[in-house]
N, C-alpha and C. Protein backbone atom coordinates (compact mmCIF):
# COMPACT_ATOMS: atom_id res chain seq x y z
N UNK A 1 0.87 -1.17 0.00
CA UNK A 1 0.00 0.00 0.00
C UNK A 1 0.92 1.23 0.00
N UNK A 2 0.98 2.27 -0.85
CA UNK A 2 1.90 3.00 -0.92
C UNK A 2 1.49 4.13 -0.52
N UNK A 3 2.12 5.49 0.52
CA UNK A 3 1.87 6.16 0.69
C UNK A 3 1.72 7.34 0.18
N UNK A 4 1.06 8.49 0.26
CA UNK A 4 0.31 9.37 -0.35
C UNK A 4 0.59 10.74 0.49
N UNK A 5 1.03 11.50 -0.18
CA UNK A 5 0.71 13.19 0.59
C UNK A 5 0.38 13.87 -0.55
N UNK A 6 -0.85 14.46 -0.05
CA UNK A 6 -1.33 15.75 -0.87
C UNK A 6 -1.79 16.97 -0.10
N UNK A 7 -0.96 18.04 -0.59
CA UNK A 7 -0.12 18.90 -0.23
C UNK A 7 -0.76 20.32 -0.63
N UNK A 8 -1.29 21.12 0.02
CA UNK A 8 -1.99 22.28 -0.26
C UNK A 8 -1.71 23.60 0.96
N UNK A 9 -2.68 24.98 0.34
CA UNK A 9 -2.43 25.91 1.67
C UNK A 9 -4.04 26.27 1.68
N UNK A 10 -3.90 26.39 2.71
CA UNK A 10 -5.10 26.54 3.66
C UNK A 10 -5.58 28.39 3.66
N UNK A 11 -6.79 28.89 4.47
CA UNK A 11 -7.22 30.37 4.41
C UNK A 11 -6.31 30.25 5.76
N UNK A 12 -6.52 29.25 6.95
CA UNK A 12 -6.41 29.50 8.55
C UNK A 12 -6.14 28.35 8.70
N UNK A 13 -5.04 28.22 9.43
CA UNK A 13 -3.92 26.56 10.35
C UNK A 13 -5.17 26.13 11.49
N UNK A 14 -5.84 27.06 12.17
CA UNK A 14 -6.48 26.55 13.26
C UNK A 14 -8.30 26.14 12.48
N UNK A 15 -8.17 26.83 11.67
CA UNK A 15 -9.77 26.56 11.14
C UNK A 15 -9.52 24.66 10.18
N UNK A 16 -8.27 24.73 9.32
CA UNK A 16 -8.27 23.68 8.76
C UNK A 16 -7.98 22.41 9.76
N UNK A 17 -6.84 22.44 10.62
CA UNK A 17 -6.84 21.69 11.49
C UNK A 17 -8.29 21.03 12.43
N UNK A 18 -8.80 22.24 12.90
CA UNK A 18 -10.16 21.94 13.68
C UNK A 18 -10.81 20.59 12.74
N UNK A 19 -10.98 20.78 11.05
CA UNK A 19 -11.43 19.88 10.69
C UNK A 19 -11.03 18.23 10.61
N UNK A 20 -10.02 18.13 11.31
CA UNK A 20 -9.19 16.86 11.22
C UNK A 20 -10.20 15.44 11.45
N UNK A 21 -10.93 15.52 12.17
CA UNK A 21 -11.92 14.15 12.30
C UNK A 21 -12.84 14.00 10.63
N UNK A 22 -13.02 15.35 10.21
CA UNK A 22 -14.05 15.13 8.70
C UNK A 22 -13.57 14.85 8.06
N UNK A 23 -12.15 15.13 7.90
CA UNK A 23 -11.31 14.92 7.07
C UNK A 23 -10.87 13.16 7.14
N UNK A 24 -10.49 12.69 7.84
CA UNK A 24 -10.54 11.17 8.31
C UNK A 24 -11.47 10.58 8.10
N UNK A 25 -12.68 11.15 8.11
CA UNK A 25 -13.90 10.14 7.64
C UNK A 25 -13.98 10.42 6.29
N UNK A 26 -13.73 11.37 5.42
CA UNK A 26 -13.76 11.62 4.36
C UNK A 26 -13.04 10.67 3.56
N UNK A 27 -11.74 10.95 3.57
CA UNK A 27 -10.88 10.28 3.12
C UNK A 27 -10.56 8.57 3.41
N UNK A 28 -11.10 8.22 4.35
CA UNK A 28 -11.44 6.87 5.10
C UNK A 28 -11.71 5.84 4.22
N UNK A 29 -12.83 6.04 2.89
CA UNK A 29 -13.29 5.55 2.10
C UNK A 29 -12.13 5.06 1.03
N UNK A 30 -10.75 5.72 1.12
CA UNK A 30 -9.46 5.60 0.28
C UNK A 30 -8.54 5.10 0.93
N UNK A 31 -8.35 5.64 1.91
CA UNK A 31 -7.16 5.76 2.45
C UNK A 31 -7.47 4.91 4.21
N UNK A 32 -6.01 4.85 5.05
CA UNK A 32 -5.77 4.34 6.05
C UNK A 32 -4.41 5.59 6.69
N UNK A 33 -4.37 5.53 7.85
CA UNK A 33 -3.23 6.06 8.42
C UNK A 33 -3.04 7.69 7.99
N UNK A 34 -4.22 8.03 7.78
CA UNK A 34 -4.77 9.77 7.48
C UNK A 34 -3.90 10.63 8.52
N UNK A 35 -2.86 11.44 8.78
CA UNK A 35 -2.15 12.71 9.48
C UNK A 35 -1.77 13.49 8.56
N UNK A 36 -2.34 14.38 9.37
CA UNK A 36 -2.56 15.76 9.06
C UNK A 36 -0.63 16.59 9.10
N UNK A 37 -0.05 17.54 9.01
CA UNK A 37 1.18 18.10 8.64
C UNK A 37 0.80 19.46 8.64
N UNK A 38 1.75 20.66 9.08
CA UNK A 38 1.69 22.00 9.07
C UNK A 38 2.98 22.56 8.53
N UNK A 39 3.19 23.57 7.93
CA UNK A 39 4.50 23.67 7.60
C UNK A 39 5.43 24.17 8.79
N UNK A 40 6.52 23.95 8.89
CA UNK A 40 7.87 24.04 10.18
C UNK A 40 7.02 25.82 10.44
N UNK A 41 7.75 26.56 9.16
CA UNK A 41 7.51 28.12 9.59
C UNK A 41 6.58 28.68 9.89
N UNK A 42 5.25 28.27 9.94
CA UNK A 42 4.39 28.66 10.95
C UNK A 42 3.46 29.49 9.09
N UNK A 43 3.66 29.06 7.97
CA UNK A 43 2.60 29.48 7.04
C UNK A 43 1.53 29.08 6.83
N UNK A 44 0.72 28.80 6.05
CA UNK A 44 -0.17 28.57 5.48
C UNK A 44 -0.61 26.92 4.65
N UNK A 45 0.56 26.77 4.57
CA UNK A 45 0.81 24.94 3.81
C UNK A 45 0.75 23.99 4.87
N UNK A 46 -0.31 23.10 3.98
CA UNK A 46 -0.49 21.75 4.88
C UNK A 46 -0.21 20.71 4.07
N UNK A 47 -0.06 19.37 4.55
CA UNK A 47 -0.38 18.42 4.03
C UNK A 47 -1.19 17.38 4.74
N UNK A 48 -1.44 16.54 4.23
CA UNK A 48 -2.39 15.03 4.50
C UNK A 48 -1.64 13.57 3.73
N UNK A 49 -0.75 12.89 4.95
CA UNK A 49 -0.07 11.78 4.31
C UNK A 49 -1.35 10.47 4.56
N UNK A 50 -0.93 9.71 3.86
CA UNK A 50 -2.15 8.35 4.32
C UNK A 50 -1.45 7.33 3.55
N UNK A 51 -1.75 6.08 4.10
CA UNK A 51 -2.12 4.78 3.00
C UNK A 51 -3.08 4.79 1.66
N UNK A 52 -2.68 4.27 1.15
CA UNK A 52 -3.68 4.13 -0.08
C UNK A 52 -3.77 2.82 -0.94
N UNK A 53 -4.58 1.83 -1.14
CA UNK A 53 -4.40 0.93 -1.68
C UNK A 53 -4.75 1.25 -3.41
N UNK A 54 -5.57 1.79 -3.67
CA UNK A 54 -5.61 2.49 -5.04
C UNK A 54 -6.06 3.92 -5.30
N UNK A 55 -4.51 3.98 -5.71
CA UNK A 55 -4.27 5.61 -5.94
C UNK A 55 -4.21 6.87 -7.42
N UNK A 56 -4.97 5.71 -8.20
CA UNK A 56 -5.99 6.43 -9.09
C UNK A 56 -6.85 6.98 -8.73
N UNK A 57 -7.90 6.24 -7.60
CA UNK A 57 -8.84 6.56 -7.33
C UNK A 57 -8.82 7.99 -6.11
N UNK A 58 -8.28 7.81 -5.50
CA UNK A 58 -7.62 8.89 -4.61
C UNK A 58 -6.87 10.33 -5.69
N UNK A 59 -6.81 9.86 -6.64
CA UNK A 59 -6.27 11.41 -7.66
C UNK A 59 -7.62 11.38 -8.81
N UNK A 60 -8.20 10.77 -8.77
CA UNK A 60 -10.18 11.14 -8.97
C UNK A 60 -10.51 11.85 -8.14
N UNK A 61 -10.42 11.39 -6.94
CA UNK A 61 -10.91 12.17 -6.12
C UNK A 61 -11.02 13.42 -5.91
N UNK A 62 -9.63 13.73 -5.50
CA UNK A 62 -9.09 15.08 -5.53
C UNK A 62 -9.12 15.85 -6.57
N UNK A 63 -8.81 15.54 -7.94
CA UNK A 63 -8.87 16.02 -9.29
C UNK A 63 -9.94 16.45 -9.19
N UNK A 64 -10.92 15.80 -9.34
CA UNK A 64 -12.28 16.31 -9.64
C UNK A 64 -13.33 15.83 -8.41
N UNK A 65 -13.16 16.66 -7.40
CA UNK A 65 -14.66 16.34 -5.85
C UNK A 65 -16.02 16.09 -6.47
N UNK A 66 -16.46 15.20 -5.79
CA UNK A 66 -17.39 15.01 -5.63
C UNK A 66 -18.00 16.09 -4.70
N UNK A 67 -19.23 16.98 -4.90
CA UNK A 67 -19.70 18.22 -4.83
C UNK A 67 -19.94 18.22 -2.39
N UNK A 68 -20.17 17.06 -1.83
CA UNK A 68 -19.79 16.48 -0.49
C UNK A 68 -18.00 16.71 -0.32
N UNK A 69 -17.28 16.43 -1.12
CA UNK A 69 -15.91 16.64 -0.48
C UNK A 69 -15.40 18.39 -0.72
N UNK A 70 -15.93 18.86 -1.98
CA UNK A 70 -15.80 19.84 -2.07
C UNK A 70 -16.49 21.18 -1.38
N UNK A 71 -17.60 20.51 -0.80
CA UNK A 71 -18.18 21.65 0.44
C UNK A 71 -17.15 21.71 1.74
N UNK A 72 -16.33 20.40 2.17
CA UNK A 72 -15.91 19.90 2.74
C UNK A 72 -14.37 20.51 2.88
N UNK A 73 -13.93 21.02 1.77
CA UNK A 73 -12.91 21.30 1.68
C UNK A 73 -12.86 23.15 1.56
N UNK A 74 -14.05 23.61 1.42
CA UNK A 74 -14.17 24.85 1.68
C UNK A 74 -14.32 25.31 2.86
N UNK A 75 -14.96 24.06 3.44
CA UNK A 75 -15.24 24.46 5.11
C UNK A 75 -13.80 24.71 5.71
N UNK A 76 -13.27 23.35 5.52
CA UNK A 76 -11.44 23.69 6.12
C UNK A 76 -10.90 24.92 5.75
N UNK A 77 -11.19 25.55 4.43
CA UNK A 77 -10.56 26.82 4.17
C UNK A 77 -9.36 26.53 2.86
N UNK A 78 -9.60 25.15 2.45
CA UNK A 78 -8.62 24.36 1.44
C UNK A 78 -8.72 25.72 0.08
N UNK A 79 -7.51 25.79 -0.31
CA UNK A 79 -7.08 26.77 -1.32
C UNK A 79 -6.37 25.58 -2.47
N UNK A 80 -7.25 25.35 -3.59
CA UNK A 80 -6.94 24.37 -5.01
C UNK A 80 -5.50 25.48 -5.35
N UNK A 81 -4.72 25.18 -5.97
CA UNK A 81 -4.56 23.90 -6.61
C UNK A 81 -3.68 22.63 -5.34
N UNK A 82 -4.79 21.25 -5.34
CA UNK A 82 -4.01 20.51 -4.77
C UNK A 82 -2.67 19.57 -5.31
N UNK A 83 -2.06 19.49 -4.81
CA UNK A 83 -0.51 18.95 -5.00
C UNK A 83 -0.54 17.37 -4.85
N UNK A 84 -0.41 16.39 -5.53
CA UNK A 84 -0.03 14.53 -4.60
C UNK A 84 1.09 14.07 -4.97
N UNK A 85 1.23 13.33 -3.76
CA UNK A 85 3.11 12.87 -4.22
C UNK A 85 2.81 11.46 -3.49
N UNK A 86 3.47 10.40 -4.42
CA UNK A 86 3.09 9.29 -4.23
C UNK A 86 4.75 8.77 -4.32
N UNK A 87 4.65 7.79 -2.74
CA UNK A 87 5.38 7.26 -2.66
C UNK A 87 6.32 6.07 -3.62
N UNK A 88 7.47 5.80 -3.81
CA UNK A 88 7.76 5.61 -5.45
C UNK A 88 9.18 4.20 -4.64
């Protein structure tokens, strides 16, 4: 199962964070071992590493939301374009 970070910046560190449980159930449906990441310097960039057993489907995802993840990701304060880097 190869791991996964996709890598974005946020409006607010404490508003996106707060969402960390929706985000786990969200992504739940893909993924395993969902943590969350802030950048060292105290900006705006986050990431989300996880398991993934198929990671097409997980860059469907993200590529194009389903109109539930994408309310979801406005709530956090998520700023597109998202970034994935797949473990190699």
């Amino acid at each position: 199962m190869p791991k996964v970070i996709v890598a974005q910046s946020v409006i607010d560190i404490d508003r996106w964070l707060g969402g960390k449980a929706e985000r786990v159930e969200a992504l739940g449906t893909v993924a395993t071992s969902v943590t969350d990441h802030v950048a060292l310097d105290g900006g705006n960039q986050t990431a989300v590493s996880m398991e993934v057993d198929d990671v097409a489907t997980l860059q469907a995802m993200v590529s194009s939301p389903p109109p539930e993840l994408m309310a979801l990701m406005e709530k956090h304060g998520v700023i597109p374009p998202l970034a994935i880097y797949v473990e190699k």
